[in-house]
Protein backbone atom coordinates (compact mmCIF):
# COMPACT_ATOMS: atom_id res chain seq x y z
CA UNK A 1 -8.00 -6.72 8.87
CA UNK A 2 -10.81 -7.20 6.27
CA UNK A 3 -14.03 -9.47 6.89
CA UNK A 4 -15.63 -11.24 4.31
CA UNK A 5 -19.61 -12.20 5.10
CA UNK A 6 -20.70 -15.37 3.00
CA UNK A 7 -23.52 -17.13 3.52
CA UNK A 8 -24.06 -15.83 7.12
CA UNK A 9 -20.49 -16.86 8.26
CA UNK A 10 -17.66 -14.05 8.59
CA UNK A 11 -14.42 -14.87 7.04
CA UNK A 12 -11.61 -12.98 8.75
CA UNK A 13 -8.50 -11.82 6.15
CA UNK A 14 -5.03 -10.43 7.10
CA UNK A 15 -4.46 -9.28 3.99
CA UNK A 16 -5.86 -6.21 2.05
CA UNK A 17 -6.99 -5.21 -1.10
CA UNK A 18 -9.82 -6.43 -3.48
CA UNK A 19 -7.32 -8.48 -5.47
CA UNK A 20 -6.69 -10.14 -2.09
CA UNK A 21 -10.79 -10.70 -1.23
CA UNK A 22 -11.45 -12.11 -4.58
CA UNK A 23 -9.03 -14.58 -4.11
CA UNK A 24 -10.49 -15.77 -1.01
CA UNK A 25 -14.13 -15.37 -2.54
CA UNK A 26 -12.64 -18.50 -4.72
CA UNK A 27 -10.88 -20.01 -2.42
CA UNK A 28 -13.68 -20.02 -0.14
CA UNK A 29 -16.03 -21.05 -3.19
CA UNK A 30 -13.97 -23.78 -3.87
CA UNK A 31 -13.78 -25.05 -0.11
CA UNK A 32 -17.23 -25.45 0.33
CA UNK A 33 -17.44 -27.50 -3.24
CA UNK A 34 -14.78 -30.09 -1.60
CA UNK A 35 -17.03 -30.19 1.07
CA UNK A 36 -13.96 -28.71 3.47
CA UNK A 37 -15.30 -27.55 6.67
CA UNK A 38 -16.25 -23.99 6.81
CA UNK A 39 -14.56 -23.72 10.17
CA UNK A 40 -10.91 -25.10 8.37
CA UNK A 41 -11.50 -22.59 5.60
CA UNK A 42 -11.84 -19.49 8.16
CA UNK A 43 -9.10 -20.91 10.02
CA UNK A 44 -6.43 -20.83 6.86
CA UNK A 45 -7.72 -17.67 5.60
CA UNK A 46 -7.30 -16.06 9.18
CA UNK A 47 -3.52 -17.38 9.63
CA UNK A 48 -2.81 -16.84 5.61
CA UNK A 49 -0.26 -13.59 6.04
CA UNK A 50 1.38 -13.68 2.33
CA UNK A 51 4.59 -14.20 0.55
CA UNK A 52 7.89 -12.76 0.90
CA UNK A 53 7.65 -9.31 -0.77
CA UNK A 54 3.99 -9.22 -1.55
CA UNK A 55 3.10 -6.29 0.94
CA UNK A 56 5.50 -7.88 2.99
CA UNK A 57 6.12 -5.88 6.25
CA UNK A 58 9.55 -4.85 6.88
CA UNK A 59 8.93 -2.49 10.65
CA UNK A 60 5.52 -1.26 11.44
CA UNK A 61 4.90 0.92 14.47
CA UNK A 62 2.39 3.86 15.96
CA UNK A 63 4.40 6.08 14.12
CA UNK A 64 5.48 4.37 10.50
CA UNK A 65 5.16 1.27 8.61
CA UNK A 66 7.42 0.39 6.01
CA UNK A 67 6.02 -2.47 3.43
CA UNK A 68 8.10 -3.99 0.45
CA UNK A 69 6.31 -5.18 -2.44
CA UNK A 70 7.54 -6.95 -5.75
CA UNK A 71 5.18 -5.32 -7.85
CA UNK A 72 6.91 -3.66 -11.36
CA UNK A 73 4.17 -4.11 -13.66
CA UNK A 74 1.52 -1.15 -13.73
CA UNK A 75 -1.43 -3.31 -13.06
CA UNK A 76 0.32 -4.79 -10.11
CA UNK A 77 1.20 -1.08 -8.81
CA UNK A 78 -2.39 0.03 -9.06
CA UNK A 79 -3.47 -3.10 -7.60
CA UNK A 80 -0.65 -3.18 -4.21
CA UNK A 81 -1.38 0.96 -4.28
CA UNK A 82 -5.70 0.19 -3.65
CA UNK A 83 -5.16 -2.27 -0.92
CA UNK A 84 -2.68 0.31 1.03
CA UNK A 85 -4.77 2.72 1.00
CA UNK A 86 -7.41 0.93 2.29
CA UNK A 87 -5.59 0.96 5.47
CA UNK A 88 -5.88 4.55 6.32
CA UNK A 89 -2.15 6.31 6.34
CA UNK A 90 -1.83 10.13 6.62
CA UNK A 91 0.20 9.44 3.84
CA UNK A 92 1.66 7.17 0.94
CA UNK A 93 4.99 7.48 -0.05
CA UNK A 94 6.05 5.00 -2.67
CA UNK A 95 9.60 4.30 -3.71
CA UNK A 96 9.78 2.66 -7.15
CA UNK A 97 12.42 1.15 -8.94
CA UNK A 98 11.65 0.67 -12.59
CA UNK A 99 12.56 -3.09 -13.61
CA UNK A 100 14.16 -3.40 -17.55
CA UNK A 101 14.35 -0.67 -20.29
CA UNK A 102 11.89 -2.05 -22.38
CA UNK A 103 9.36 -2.82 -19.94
CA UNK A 104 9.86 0.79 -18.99
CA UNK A 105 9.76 1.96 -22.80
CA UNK A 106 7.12 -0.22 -23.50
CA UNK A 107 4.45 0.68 -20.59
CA UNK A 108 6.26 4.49 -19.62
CA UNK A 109 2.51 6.34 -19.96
CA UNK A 110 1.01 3.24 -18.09
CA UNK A 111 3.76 3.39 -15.24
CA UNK A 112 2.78 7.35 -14.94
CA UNK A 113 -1.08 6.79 -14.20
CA UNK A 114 -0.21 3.79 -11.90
CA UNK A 115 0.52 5.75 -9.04
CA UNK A 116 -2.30 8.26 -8.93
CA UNK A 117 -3.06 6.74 -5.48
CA UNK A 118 0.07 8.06 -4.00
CA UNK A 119 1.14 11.53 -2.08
CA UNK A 120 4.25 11.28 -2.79
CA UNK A 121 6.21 9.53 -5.21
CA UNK A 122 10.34 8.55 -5.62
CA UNK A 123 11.70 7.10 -8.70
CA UNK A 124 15.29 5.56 -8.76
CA UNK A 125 17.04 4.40 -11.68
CA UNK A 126 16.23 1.67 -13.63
CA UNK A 127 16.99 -1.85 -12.80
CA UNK A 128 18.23 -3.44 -15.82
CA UNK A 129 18.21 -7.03 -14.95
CA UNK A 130 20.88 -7.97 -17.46
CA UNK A 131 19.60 -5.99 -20.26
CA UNK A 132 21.12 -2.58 -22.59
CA UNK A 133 20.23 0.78 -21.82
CA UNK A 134 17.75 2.03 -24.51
CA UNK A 135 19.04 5.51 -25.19
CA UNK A 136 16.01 8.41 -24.11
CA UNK A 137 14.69 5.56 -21.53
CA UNK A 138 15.88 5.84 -17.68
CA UNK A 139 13.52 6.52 -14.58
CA UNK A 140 13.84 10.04 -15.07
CA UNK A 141 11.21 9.87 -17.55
CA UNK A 142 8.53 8.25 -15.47
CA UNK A 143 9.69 10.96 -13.31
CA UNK A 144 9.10 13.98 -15.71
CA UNK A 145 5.72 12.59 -16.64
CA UNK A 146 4.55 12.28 -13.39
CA UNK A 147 5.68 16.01 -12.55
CA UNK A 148 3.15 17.14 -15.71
CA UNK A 149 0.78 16.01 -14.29
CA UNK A 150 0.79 18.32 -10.90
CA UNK A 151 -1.43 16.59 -8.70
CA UNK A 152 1.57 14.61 -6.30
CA UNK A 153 4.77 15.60 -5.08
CA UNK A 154 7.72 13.49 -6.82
CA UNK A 155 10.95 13.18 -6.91
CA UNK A 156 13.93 11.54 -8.90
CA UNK A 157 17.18 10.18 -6.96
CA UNK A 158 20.07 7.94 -7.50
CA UNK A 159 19.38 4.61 -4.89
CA UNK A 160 21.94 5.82 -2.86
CA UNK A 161 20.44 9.08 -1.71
CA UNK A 162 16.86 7.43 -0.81
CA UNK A 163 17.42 6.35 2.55
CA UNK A 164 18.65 9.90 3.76
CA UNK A 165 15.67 11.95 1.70
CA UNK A 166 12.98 9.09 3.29
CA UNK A 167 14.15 10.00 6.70
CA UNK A 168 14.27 13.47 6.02
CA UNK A 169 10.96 13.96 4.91
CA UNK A 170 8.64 11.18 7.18
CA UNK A 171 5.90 12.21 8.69
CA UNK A 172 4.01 10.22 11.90
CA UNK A 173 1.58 7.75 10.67
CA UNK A 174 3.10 7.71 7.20
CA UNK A 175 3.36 4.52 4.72
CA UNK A 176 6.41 3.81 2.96
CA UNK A 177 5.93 1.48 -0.09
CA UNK A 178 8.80 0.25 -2.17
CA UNK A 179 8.25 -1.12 -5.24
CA UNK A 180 10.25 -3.10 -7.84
CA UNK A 181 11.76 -6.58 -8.61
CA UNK A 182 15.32 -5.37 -8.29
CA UNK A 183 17.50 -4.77 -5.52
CA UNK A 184 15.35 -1.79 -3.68
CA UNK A 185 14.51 -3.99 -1.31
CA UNK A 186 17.90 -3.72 0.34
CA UNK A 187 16.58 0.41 0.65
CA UNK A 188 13.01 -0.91 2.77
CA UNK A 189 15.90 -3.28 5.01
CA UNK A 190 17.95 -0.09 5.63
CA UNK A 191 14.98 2.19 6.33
CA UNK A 192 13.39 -0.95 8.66
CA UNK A 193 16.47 -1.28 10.65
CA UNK A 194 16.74 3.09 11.07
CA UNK A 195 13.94 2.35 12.93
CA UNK A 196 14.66 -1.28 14.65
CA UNK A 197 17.86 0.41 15.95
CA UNK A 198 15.49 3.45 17.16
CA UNK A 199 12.80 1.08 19.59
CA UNK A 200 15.82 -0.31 20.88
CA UNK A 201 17.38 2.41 21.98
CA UNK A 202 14.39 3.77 23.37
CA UNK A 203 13.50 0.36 25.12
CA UNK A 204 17.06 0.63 26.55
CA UNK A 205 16.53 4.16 27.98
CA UNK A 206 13.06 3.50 29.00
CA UNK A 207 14.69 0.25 31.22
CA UNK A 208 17.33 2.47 32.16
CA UNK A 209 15.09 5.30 33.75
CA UNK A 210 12.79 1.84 35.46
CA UNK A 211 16.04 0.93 37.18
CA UNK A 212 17.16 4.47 38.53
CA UNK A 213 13.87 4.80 39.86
């Protein structure tokens, strides 16, 4: 929850990151020119909770949240990686799948730097979206860049060994971002439902115990 104070008044957000409060700032700015009620503007800002895939929250418990996030552009990484981390996790582990060769050949020293703000980072093969594969380009380079650099744990894996490393190595209180306008969203549904499937059974044992009492 982030709180906005503007002239006196407290504007209540759901949604973090300064890319996020700006927005409001001219939304709010805007409001008050139209001569909207200040109490209507609060109100919408307050019950505002996003779009599908922008930070969108896929399970979120005591013990992990997972969040899905369109974001494939290095500006929008840096951007979705700030407003995470302003909510406090032990630790960020982001799951990125790169989105077109030539975006990745284009912007591959950009994509590197763009997750500084991560502990640990997974790259997957690239989604190609229709186009050729650009021999010497593939999410193993991102990958091998990022390992240079030493400062974060990373790791490079084929889509269909994510789920089982994730679950593997998941702390409590952990983050789990996954990035990309492809299809690794269908990895943050898998990983959500590990731990749907997990609150039920427990809810189910829990009721079972209350009964045999």
């Amino acid at each position: 929850m982030f709180f906005l104070v503007l002239f006196l008044s407290v504007f209540q957000l759901r949604l973090g990151g300064r890319h996020n409060i700006l927005n409001s700032l001219a939304v709010i700015a805007l409001g008050l020119e139209l001569g909207i009620d200040r109490e209507i503007i609060k109100e919408s800002l307050f019950s505002y909770q996003g779009t599908r895939r922008r930070l969108e929250i896929k399970f979120e418990s005591s013990e992990i949240t997972v969040l899905d996030d369109y974001g494939h552009h290095p500006t929008e990484i840096k951007a979705t990686l700030e407003a995470v981390r302003s909510l406090g996790p032990r630790r960020l582990l982001v799951i990125f799948q790169p989105h077109r060769y030539t975006r990745t050949k284009l912007l591959l020293d950009s994509f590197v730097s763009s997750f500084n703000l991560a502990d640990y980072v997974i790259i997957t093969d690239i989604y190609s979206a229709g186009e050729s594969a650009i021999e010497g380009v593939s999410g193993y380079s991102i990958y091998e860049k990022i390992k240079l650099r030493k400062h974060q744990q990373a790791k490079f894996l084929p889509k269909e060994d994510i789920l089982d490393f994730v679950l593997n190595i998941l702390n409590p209180q952990d983050i789990v971002l996954f990035l990309g306008a492809g299809d690794i969203t269908k990895i943050s549904d898998q990983l959500a439902e590990v731990f749907k499937n997990k609150r039920q059974a427990e809810s189910r044992r829990v009721l079972s115990q209350t009964h045999q009492l």
